[in-house]
Protein backbone atom coordinates (compact mmCIF):
# COMPACT_ATOMS: atom_id res chain seq x y z
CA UNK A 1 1.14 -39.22 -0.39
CA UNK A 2 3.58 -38.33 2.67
CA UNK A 3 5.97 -36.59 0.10
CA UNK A 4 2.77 -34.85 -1.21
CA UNK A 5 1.98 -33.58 1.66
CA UNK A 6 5.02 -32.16 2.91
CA UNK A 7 5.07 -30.45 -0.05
CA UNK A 8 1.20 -28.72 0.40
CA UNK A 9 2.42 -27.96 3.98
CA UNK A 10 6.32 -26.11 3.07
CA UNK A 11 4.12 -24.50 -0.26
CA UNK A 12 1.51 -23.16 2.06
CA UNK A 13 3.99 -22.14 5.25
CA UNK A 14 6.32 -20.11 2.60
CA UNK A 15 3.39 -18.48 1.03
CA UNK A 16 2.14 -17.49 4.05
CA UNK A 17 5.28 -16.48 5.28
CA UNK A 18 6.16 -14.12 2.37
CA UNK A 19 2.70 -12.78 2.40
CA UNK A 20 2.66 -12.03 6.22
CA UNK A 21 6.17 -9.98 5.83
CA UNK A 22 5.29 -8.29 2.81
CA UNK A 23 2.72 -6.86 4.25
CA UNK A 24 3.65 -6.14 7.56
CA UNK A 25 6.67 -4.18 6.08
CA UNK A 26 3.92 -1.45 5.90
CA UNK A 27 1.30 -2.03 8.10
CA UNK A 28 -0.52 1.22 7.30
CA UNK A 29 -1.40 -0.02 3.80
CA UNK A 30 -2.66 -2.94 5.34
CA UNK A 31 -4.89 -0.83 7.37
CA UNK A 32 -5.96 1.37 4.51
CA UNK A 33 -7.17 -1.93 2.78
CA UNK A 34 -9.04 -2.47 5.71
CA UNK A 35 -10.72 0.82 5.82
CA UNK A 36 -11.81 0.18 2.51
CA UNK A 37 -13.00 -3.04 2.79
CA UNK A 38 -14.98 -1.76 5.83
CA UNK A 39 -16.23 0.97 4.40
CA UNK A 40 -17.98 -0.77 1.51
CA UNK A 41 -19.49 -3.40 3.96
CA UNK A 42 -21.24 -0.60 5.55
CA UNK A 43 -22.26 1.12 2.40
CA UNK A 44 -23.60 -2.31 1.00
CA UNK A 45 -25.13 -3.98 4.50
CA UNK A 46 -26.72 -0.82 5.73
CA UNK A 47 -28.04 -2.92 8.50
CA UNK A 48 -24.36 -3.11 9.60
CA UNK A 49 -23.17 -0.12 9.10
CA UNK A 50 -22.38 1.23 12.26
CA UNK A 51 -20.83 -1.93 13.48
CA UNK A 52 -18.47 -1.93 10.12
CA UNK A 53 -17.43 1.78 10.54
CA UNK A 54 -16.97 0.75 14.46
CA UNK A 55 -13.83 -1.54 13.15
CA UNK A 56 -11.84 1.84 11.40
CA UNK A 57 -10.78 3.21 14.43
CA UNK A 58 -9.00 -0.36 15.26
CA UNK A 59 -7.58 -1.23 11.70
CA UNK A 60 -4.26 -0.48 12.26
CA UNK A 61 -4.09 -2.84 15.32
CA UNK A 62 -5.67 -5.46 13.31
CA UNK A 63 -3.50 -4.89 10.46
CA UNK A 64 -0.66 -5.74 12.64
CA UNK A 65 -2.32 -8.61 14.21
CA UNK A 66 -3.68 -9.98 11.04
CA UNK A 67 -0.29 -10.15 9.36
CA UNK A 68 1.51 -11.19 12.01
CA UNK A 69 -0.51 -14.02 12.24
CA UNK A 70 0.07 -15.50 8.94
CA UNK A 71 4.35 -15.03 9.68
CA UNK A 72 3.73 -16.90 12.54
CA UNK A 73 1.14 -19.38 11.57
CA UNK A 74 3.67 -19.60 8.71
CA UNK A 75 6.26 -21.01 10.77
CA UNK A 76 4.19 -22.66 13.07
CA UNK A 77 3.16 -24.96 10.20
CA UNK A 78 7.08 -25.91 8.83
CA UNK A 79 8.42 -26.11 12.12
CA UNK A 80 5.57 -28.92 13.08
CA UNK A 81 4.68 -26.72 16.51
CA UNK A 82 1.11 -28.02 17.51
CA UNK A 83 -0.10 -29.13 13.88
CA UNK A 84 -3.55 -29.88 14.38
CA UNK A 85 -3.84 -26.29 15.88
CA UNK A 86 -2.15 -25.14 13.59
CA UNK A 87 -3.56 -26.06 10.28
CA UNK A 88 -7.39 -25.03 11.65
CA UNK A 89 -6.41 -21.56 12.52
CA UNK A 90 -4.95 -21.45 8.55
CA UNK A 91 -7.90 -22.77 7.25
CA UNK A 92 -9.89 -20.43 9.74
CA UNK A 93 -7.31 -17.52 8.29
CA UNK A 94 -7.49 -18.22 4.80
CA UNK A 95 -11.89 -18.49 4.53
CA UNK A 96 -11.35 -15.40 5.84
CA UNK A 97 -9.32 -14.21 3.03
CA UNK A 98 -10.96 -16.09 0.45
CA UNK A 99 -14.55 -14.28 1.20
CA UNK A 100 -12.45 -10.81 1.03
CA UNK A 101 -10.78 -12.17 -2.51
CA UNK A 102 -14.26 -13.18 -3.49
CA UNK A 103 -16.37 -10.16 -2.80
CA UNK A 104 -13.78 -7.93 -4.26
CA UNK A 105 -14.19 -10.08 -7.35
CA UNK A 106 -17.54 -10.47 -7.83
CA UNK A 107 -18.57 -7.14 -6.94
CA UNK A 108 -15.71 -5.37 -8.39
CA UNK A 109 -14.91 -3.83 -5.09
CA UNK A 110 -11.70 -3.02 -3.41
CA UNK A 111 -9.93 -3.74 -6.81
CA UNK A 112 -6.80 -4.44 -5.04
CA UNK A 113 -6.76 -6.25 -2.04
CA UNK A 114 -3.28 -6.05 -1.24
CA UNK A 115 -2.27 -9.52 -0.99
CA UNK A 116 1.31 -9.02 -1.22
CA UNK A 117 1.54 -5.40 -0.07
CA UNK A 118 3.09 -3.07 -2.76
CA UNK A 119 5.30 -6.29 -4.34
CA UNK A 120 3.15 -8.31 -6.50
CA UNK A 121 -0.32 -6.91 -7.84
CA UNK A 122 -2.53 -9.34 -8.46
CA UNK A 123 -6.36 -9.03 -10.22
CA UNK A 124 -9.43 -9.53 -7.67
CA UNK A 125 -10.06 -13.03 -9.57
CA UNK A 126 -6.27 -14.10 -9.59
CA UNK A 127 -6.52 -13.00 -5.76
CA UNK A 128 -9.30 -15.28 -5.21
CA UNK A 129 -7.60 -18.50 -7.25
CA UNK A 130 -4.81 -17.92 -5.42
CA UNK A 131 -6.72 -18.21 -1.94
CA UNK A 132 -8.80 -21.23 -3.30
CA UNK A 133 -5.58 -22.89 -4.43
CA UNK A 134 -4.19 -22.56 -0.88
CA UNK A 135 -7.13 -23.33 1.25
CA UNK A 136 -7.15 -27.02 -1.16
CA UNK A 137 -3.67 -27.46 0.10
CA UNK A 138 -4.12 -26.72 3.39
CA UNK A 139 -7.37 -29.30 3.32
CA UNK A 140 -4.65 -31.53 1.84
CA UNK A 141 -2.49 -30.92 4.94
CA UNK A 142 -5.50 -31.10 7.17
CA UNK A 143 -6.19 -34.75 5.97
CA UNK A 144 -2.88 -35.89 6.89
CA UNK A 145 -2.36 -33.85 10.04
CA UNK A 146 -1.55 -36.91 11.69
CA UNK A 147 1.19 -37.63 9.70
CA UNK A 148 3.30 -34.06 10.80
CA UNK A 149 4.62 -35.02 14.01
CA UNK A 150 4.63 -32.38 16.82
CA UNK A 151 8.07 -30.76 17.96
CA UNK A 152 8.96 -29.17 20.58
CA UNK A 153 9.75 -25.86 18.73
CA UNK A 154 7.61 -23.34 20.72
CA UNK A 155 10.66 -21.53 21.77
CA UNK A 156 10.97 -20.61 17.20
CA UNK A 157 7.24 -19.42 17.35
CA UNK A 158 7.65 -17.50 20.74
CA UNK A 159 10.75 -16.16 19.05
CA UNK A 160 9.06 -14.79 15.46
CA UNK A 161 6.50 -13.79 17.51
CA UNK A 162 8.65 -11.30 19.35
CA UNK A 163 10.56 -10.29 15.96
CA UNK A 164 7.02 -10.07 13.62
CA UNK A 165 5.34 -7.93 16.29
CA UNK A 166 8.57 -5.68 16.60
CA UNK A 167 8.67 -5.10 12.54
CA UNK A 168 4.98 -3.96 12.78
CA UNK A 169 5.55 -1.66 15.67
CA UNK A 170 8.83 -0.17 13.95
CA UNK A 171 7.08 0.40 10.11
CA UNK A 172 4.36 1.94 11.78
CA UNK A 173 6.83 4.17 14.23
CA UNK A 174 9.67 4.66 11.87
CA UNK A 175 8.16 3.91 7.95
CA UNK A 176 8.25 0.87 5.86
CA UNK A 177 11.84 -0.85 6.24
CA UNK A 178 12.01 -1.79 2.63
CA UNK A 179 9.60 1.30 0.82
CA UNK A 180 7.66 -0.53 -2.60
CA UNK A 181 6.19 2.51 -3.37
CA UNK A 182 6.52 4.34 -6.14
CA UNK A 183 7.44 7.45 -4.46
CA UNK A 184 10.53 5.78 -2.27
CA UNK A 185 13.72 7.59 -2.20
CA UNK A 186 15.50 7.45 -5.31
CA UNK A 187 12.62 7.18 -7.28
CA UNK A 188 11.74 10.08 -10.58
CA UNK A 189 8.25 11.39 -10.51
CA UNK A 190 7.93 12.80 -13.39
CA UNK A 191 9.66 9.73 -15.42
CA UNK A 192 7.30 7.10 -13.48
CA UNK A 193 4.48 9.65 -14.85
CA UNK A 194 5.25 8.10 -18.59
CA UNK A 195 5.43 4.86 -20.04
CA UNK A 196 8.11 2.59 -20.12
CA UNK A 197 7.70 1.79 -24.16
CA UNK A 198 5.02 3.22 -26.08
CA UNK A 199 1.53 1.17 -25.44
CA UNK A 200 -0.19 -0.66 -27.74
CA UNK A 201 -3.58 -1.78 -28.05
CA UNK A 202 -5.14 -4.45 -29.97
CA UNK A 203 -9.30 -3.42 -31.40
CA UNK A 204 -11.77 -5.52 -31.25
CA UNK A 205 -14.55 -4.76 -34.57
CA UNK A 206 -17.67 -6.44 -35.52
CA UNK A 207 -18.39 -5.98 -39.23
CA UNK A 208 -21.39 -8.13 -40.83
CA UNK A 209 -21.74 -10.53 -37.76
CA UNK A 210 -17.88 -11.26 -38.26
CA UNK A 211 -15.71 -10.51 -35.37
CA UNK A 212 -11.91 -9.36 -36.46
CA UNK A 213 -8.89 -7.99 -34.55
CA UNK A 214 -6.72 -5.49 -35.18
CA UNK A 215 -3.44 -4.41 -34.06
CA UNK A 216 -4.37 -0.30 -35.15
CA UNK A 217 -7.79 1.05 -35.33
CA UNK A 218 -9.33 0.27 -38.97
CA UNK A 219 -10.17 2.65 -41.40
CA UNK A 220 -12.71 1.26 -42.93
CA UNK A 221 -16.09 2.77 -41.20
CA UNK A 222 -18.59 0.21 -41.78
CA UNK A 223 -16.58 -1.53 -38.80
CA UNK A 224 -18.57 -1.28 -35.13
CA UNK A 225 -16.06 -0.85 -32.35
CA UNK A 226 -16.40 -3.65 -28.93
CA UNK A 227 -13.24 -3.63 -27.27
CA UNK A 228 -9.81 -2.13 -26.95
CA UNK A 229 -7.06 -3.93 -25.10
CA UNK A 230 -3.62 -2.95 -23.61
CA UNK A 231 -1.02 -5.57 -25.12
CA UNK A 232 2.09 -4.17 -23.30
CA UNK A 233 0.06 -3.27 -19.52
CA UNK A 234 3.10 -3.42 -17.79
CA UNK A 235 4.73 -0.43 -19.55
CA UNK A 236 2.23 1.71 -18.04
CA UNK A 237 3.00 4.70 -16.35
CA UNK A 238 3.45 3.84 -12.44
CA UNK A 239 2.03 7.02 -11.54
CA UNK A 240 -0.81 8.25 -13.44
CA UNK A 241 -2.48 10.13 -10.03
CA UNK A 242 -0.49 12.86 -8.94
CA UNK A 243 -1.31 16.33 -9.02
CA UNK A 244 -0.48 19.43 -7.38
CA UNK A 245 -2.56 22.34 -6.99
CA UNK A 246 -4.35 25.58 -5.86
CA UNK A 247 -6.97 27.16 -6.30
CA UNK A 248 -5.61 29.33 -9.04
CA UNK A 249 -3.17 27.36 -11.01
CA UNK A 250 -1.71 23.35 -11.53
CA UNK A 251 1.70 23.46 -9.52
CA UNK A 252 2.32 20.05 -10.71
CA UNK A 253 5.48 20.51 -13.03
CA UNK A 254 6.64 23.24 -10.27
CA UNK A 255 7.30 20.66 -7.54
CA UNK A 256 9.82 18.99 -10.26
CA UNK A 257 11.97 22.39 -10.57
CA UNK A 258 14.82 22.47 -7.73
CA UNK A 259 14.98 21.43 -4.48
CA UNK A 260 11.74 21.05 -2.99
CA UNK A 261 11.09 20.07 1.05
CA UNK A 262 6.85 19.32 1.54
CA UNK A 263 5.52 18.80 4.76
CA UNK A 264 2.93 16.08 4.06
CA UNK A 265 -0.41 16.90 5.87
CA UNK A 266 -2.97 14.21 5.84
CA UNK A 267 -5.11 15.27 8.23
CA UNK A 268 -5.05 17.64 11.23
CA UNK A 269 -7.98 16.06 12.99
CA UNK A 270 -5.29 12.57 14.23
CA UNK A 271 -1.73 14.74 13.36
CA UNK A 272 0.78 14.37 15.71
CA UNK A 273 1.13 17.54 17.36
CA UNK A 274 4.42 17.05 19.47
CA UNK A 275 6.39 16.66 16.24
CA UNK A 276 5.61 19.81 14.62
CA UNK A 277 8.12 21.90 16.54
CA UNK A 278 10.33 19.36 14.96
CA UNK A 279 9.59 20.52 11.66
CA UNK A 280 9.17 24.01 12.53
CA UNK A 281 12.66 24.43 13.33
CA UNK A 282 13.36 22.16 10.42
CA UNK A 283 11.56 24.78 8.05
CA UNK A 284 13.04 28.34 9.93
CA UNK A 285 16.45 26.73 8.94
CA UNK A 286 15.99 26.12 5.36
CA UNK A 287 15.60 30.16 5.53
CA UNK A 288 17.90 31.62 2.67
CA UNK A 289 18.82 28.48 1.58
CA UNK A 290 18.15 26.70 -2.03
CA UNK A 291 15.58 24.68 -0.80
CA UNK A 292 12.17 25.80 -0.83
CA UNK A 293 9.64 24.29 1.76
CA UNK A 294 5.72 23.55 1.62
CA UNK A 295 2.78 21.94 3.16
CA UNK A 296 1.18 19.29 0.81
CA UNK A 297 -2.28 18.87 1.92
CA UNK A 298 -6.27 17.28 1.26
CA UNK A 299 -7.52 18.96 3.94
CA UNK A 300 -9.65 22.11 3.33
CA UNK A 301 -8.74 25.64 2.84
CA UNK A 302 -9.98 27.26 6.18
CA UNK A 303 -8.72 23.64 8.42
CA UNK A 304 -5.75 24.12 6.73
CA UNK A 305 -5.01 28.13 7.27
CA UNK A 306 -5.88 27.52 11.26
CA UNK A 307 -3.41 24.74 11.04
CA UNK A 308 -0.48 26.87 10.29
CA UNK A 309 -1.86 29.61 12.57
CA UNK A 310 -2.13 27.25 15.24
CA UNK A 311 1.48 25.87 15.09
CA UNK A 312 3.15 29.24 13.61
CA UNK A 313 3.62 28.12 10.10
CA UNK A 314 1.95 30.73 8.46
CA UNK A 315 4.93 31.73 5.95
CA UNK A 316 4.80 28.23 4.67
CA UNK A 317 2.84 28.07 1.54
CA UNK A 318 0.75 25.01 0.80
CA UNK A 319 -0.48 23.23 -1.85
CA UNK A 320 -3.51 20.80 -2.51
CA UNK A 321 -3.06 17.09 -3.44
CA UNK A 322 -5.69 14.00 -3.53
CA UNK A 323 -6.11 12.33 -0.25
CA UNK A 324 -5.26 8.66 -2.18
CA UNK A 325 -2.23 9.93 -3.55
CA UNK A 326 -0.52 11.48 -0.21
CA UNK A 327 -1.37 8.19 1.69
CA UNK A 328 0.26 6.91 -0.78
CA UNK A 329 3.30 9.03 -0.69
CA UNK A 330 3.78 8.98 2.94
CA UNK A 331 2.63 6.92 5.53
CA UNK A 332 2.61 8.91 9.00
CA UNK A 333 0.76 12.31 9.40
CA UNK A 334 2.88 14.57 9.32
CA UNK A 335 6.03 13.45 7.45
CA UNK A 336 8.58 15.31 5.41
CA UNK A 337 9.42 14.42 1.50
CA UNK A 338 12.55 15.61 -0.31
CA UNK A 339 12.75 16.27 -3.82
CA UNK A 340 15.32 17.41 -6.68
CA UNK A 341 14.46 17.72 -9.91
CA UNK A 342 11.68 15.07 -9.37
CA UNK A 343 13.89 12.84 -7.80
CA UNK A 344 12.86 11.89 -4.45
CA UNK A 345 16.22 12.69 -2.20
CA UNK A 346 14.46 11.85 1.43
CA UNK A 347 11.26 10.82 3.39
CA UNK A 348 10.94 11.23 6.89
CA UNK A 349 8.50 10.03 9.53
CA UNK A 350 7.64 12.75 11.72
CA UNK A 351 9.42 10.54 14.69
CA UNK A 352 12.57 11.14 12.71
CA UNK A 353 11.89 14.61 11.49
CA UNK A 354 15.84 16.02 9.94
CA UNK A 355 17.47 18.70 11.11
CA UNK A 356 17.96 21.31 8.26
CA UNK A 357 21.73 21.03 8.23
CA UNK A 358 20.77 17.12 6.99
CA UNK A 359 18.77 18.05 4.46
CA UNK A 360 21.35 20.81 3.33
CA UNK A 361 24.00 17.78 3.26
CA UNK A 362 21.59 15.67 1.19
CA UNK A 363 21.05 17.91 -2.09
CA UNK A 364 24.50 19.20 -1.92
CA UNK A 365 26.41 15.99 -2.11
């Protein structure tokens, strides 16, 4: 049973581990989780919804502090500082979890809870085995907490502390160290837009109380259709969301043609209004040049016309795109995205806003 349990306690101090920097390599989508979780507790307690919708303003704090904890809890737990502590404030950690997992599954809400960030997608009822597997092993643990004998390794947790709180602070300041997304530099658009290998479906028919399968949709009409199934799911497109608009026309294929530099404008109720002059000057110097600048936005027509009156952008047309998709695209508001031909060349937070002689150097190398 020792070797058993030292076994439960590595398992559950990696998975924690890998979890916790996962998704603190982008804190924001941690915090966009938690908006949504938050936002359907208040739509399904309505006796709570003001206290629910009280918690969005902090999210992005406890998105930090949340995955931080599990790093360091993480460690904590293999480097046998305080064990009894320790293994309490996991189990306390992963009920937590495990109710989120849950109600997600059961309710079919928040189809995604983001266990591993952007890196592994799991399904809300593989989310929730997953937690139920680990809160048995850390019960396991629990039972033979008094068989992990306490070090004196404080000075490792006070240490990943330090280093776990400094990644969160520098995704959130700087972007996502290692970008999962599928609109990271480097990445094609429009080939992530199509599927890998053509997809194929298996059909489920009921004919005369017999239930048959089919790998192509009978002919025969006397069959009555019950399900369809995706054999291949993972050669489906990556991006099946993103469109570009106006009012007038689709401008989605246009934003694959050349060399195209968007200002990404989320909102301009919480934008950062010190670095537009950044981008301002960024924009006047792309003047005359092959690359043509825009504002991507979700925001309104009139919000967004006072917007560039406000900050003197008023020659830069813009374009509409769903408020999902450009959180999803960038993660600080405002930010600037670089494409060629569909190929993303450069994404900036607006902290780190390029000059336009560095953009010019990127799509002519």
């Amino acid at each position: 049973m020792l070797w058993a349990a030292r076994i439960a306690r590595f398992l559950v101090g990696g998975v924690f581990i890998f979890s916790g920097l996962i998704k603190l390599n982008d804190p924001v989508g941690t915090q966009i989780k938690f908006e949504e979780y938050f936002e359907v507790f208040a739509q399904d307690i309505p006796l709570l919804h003001n206290f629910f919708m009280a918690l969005v303003p902090f999210t992005l704090v406890m998105s930090v502090l949340f995955c931080a904890a599990e790093i360091i809890l993480g460690v904590a737990l293999l480097v046998s500082y305080k064990p009894k502590l320790t293994t309490w404030l996991l189990l306390l950690l992963i009920t937590f979890f495990t109710f989120l997992t849950f109600y997600s599954a059961y309710f079919d809400r928040v189809t995604d809870c983001g266990c591993f960030g952007d890196a592994i997608k799991l399904k809300p009822w593989t989310s929730f085995t997953k937690d139920v597997v680990l809160m048995v092993l850390i019960l396991f643990v629990i039972g033979h907490r008094n068989r992990i004998k306490p070090r004196s390794t404080g000075w490792i947790v006070g240490l990943t502390t330090l280093l776990t709180l400094g990644l969160g602070i520098y995704a959130i300041q700087f972007l996502p160290p290692l970008d999962l997304l599928p609109y990271a530099v480097g990445k094609n658009i429009p080939a992530q837009m199509k599927p890998s290998e053509p997809l194929r479906y298996t059909y489920t028919m009921e004919k005369e109380g017999k239930t048959s399968t089919f790998d192509q949709y009978p002919t025969d009409t006397t069959y009555k259709f019950k399900e369809m199934v995706l054999v291949n799911e993972k050669a489906k497109p990556k991006i099946t969301d993103y469109r570009v608009w106006t009012d007038d026309a689709d401008f989605t294929q246009e934003t694959f043609t050349g060399k195209k530099l968007f200002v990404i404008v989320k909102s301009t109720k919480d934008i950062d209004a010190g670095s537009i002059p950044a981008i301002r000057s960024l924009v006047e110097g792309l003047k005359g040049s092959d690359v043509t600048p825009a504002i991507l936005t979700s925001v309104g027509d009139d919000e967004i016309r006072k917007f560039r009156t406000e900050f003197q952008l008023v020659d830069l047309p813009y374009y509409k795109v769903d408020a999902t998709v450009l959180k999803t695209i960038m993660r600080s508001n405002p930010g600037t995205w670089l494409l060629e031909d569909g190929t993303v060349r450069g994404k900036w937070h607006y902290n780190t806003t390029p000059t336009a002689a560095e953009v010019k150097l990127i799509v002519n190398e």
